[in-house]
C-alpha atoms as a PDB file:
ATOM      1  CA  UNK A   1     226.645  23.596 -28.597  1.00  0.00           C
ATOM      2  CA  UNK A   2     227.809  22.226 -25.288  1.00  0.00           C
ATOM      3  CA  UNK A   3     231.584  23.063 -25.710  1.00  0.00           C
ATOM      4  CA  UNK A   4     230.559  26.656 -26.835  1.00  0.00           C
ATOM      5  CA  UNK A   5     228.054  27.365 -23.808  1.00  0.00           C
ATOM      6  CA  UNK A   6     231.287  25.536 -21.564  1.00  0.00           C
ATOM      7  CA  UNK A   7     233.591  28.361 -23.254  1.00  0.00           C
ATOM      8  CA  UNK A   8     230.975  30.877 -22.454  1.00  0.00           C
ATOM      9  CA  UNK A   9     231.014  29.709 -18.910  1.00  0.00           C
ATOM     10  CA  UNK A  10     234.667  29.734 -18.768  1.00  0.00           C
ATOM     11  CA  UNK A  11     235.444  33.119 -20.115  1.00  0.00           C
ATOM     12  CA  UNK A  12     232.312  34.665 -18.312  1.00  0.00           C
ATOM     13  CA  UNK A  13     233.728  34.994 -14.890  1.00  0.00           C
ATOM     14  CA  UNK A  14     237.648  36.072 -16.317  1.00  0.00           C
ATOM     15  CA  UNK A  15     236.072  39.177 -18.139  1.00  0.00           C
ATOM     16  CA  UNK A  16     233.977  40.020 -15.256  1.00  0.00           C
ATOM     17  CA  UNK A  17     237.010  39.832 -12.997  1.00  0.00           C
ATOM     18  CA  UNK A  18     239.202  41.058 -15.616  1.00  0.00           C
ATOM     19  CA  UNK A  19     237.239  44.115 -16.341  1.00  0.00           C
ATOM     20  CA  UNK A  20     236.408  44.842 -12.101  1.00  0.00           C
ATOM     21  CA  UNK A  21     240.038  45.576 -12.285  1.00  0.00           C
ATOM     22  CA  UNK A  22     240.242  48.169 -14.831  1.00  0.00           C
ATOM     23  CA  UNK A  23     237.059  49.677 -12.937  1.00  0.00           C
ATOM     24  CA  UNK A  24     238.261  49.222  -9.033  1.00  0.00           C
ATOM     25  CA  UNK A  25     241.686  51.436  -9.859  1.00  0.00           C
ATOM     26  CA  UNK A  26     239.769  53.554 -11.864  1.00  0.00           C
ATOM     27  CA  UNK A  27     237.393  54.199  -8.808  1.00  0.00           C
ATOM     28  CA  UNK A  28     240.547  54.546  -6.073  1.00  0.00           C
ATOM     29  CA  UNK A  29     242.140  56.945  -8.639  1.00  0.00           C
ATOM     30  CA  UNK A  30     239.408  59.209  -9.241  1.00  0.00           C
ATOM     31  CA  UNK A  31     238.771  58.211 -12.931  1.00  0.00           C
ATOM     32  CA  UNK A  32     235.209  57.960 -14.416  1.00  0.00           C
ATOM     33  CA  UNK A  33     234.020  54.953 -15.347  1.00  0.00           C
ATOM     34  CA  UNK A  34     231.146  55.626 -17.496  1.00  0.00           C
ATOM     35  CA  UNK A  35     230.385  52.191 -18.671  1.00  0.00           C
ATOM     36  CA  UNK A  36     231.612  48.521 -17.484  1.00  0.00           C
ATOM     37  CA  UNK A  37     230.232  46.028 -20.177  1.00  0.00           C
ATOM     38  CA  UNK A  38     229.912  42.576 -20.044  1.00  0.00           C
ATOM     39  CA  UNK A  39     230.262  41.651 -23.856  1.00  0.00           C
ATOM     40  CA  UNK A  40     230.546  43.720 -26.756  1.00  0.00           C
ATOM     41  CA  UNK A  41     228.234  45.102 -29.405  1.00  0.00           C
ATOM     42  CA  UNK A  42     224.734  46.444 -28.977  1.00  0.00           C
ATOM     43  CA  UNK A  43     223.692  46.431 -25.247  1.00  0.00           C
ATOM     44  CA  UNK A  44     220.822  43.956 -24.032  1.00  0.00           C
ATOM     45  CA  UNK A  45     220.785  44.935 -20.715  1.00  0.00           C
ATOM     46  CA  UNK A  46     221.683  47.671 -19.008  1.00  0.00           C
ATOM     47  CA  UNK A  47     220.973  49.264 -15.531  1.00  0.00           C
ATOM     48  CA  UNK A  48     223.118  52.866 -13.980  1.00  0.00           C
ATOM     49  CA  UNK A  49     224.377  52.739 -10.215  1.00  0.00           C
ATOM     50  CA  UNK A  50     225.904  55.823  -9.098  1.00  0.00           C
ATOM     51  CA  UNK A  51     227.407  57.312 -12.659  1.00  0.00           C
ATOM     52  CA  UNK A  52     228.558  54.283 -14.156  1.00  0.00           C
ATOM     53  CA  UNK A  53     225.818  52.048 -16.417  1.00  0.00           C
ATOM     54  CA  UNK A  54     226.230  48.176 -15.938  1.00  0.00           C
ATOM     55  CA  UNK A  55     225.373  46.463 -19.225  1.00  0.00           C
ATOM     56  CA  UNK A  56     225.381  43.028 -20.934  1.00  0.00           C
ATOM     57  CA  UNK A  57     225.841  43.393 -24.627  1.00  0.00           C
ATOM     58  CA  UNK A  58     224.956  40.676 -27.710  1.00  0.00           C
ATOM     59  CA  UNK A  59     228.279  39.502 -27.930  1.00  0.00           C
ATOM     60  CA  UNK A  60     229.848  37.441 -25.255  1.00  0.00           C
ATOM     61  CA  UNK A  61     233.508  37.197 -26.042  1.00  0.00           C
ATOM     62  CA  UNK A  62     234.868  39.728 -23.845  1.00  0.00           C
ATOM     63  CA  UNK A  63     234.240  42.723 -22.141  1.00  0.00           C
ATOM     64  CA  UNK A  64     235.439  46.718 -21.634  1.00  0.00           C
ATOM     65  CA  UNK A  65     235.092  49.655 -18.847  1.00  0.00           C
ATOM     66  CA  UNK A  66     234.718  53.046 -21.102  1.00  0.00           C
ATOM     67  CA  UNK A  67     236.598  55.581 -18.832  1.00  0.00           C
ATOM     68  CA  UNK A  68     236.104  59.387 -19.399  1.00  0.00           C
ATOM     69  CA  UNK A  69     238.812  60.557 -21.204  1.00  0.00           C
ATOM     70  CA  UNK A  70     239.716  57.534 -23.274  1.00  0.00           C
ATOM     71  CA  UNK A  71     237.768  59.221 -26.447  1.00  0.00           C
ATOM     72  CA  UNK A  72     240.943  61.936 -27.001  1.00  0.00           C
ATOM     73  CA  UNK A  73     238.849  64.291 -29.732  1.00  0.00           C
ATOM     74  CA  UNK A  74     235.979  64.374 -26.910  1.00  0.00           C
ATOM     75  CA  UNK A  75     235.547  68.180 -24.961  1.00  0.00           C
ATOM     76  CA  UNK A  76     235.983  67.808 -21.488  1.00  0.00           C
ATOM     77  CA  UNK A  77     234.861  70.946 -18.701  1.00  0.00           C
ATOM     78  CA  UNK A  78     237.218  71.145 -16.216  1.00  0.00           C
ATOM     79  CA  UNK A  79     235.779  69.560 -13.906  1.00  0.00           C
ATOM     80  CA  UNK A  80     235.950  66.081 -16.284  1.00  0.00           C
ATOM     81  CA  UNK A  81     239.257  66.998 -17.082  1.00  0.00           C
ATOM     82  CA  UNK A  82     239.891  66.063 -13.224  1.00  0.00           C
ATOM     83  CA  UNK A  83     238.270  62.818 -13.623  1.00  0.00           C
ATOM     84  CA  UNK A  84     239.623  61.923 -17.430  1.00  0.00           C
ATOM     85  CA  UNK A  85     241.873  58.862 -17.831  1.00  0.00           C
ATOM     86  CA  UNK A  86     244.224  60.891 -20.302  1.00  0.00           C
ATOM     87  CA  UNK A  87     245.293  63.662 -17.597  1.00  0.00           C
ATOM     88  CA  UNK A  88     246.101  61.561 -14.963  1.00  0.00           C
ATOM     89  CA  UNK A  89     249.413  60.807 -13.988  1.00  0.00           C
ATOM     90  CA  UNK A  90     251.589  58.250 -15.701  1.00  0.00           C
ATOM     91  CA  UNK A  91     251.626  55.332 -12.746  1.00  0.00           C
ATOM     92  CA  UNK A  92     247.914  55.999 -12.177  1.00  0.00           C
ATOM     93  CA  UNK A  93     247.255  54.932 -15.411  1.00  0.00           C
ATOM     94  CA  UNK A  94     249.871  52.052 -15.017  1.00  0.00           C
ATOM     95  CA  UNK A  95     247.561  50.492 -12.362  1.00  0.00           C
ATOM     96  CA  UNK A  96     244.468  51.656 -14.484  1.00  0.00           C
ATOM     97  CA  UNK A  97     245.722  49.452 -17.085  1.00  0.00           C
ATOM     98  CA  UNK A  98     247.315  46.691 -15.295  1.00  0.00           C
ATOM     99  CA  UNK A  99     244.706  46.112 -12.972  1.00  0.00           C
ATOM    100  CA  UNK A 100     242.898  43.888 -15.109  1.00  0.00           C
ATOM    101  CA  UNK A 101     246.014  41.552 -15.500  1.00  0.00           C
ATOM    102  CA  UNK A 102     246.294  41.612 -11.787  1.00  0.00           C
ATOM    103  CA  UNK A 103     242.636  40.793 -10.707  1.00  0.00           C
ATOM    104  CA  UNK A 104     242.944  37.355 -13.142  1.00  0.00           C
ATOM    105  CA  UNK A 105     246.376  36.550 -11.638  1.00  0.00           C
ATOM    106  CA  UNK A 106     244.534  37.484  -8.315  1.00  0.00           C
ATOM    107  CA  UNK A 107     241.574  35.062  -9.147  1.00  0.00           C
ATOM    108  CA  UNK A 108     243.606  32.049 -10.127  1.00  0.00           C
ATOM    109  CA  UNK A 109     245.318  32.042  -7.114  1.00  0.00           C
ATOM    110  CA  UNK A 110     242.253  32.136  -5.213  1.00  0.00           C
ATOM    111  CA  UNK A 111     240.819  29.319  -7.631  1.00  0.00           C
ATOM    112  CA  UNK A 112     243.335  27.509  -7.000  1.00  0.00           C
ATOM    113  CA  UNK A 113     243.302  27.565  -3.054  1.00  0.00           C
ATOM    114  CA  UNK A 114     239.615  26.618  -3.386  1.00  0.00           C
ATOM    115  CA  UNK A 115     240.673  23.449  -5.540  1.00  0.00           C
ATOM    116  CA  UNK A 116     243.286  22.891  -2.644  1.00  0.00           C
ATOM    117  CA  UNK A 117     240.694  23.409   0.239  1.00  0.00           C
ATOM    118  CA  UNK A 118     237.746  21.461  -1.565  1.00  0.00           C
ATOM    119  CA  UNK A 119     240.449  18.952  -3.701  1.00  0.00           C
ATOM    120  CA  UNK A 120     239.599  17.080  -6.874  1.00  0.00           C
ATOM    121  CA  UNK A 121     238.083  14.396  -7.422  1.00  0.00           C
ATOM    122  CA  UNK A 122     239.552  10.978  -7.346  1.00  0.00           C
ATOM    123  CA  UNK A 123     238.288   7.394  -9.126  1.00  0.00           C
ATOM    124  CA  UNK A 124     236.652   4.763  -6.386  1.00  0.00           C
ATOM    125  CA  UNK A 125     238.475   1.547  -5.852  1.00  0.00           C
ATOM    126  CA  UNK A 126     235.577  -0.076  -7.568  1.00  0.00           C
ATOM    127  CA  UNK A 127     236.376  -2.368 -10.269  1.00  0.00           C
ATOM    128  CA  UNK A 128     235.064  -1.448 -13.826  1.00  0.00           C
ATOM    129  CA  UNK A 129     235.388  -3.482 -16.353  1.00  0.00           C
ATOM    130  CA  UNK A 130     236.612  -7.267 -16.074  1.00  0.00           C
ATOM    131  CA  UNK A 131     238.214  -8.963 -19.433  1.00  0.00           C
ATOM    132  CA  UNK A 132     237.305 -12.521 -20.458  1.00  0.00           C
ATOM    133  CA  UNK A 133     240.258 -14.465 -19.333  1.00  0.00           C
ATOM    134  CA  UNK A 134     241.982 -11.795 -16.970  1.00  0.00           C
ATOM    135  CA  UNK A 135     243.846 -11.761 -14.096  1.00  0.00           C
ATOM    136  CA  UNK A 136     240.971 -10.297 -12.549  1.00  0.00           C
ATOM    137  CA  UNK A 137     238.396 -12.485 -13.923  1.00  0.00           C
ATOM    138  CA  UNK A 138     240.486 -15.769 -12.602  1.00  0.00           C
ATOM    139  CA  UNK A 139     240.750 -14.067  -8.995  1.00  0.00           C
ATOM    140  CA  UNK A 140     236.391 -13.549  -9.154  1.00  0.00           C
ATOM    141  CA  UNK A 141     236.756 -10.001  -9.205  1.00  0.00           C
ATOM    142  CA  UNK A 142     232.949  -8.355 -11.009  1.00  0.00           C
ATOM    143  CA  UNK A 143     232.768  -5.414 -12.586  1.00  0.00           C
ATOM    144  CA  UNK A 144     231.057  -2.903 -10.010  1.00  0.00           C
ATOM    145  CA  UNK A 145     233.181  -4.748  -6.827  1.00  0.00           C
ATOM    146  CA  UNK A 146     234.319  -2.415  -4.317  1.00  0.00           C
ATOM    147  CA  UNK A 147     238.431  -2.916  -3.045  1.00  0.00           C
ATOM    148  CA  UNK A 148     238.300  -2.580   0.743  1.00  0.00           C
ATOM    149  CA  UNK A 149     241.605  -3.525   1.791  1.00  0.00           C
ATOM    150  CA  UNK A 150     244.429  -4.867  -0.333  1.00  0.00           C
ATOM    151  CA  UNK A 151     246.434  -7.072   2.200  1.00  0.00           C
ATOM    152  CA  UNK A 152     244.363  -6.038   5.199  1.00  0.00           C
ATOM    153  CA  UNK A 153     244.959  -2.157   4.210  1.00  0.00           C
ATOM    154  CA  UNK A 154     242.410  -0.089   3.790  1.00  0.00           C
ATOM    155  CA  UNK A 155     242.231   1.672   0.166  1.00  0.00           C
ATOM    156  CA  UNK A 156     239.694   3.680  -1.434  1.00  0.00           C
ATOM    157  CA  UNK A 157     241.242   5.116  -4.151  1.00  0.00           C
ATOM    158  CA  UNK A 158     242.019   3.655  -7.423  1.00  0.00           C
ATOM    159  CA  UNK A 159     245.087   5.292  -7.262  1.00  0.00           C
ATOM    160  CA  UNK A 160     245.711   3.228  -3.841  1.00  0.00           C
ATOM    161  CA  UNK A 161     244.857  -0.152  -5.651  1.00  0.00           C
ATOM    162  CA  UNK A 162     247.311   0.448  -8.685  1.00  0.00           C
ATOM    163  CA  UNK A 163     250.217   1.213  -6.129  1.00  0.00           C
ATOM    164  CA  UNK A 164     249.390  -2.189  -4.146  1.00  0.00           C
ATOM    165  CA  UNK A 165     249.168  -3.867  -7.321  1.00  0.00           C
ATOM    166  CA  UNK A 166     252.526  -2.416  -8.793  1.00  0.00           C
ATOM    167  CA  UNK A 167     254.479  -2.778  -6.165  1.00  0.00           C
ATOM    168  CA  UNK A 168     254.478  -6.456  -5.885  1.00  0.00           C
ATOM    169  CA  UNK A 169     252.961  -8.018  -8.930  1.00  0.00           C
ATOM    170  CA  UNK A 170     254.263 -11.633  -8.305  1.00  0.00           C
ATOM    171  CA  UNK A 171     253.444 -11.863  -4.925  1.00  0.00           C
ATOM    172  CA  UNK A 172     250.074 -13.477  -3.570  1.00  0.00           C
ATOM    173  CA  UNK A 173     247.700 -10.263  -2.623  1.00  0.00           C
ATOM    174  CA  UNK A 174     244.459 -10.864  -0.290  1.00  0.00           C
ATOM    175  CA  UNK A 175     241.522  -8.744  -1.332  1.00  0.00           C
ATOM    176  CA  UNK A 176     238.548  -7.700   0.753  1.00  0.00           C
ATOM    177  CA  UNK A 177     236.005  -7.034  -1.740  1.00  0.00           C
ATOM    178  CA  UNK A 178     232.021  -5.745  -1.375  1.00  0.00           C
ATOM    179  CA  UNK A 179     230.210  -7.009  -3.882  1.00  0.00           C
ATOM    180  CA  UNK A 180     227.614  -4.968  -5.473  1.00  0.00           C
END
């Protein structure tokens, strides 16, 4: 249940932003946007701004923007006509269309600058698990110890420690360790 709410999570925000494309060139371009759904199926919730209803609907695996004109049987006054997706020119529809591409291209590149700005998470220098009859049980490391330094440099990632370690592993290393 956990992986498909996760999922749910995930793809939430990529239709939303997927879908605001679709509906922010249909706005510069003139185009009606009668409905921008959130899901697909029979609506839950719904609520109109302005001409276009804003709706949530049963089924949460995607998303849509119905755009006057789309239906091509459907009789259109003149004045629709104006507004209809299928009369407007060929490279306003373009955009129409591959706005909603654009917007998630858009959004990962801003996702990723966040995960730049805020970074990612790293593992401590704290010691997890120590082995009966390890390297690290014969040197009085405990499970839970915090690496300080690693030959009187500081470290505090794991990543750090690993590197010290590596780099000589058959010379004598002095540890300052904070036990728990």
């Amino acid at each position: 249940m956990l992986s498909v709410l996760g999922f749910l999570i995930i793809l939430g925000p990529l239709v939303v932003v997927h879908e605001f494309g679709h509906f922010i060139f249909a706005k510069i371009f003139g185009v009606k946007a009668e409905i921008f759904s959130i899901g697909f199926g029979p609506r839950l919730w719904g609520k109109k701004f302005g001409e276009t209803e804003f709706r949530i609907s049963a089924i949460p695996l995607g998303g849509y923007v119905k755009l006057l004109g789309e239906e091509l049987e459907a009789e259109l006054t003149p004045e629709d006509r104006k507004r209809a997706l299928q009369f407007q020119k060929t490279w306003k529809r373009f955009f129409i269309f591959f706005g909603g591409p654009l917007f998630n291209f858009l959004f990962a590149i801003v996702v990723f600058m966040a995960i730049l700005v805020i970074g990612e998470p790293q593992i401590a220098s704290v010691v997890g698990r120590v082995t009966r009859g390890s390297e690290a049980e014969k040197a009085g490391f405990l499970s839970g110890d915090q690496i300080l330094t690693i030959n009187n440099v500081p470290v505090r990632q794991f990543r750090e420690v690993a590197i010290a370690v590596n780099e000589s592993p058959e010379k004598p290393m002095q540890f300052q360790v904070l036990h728990p």
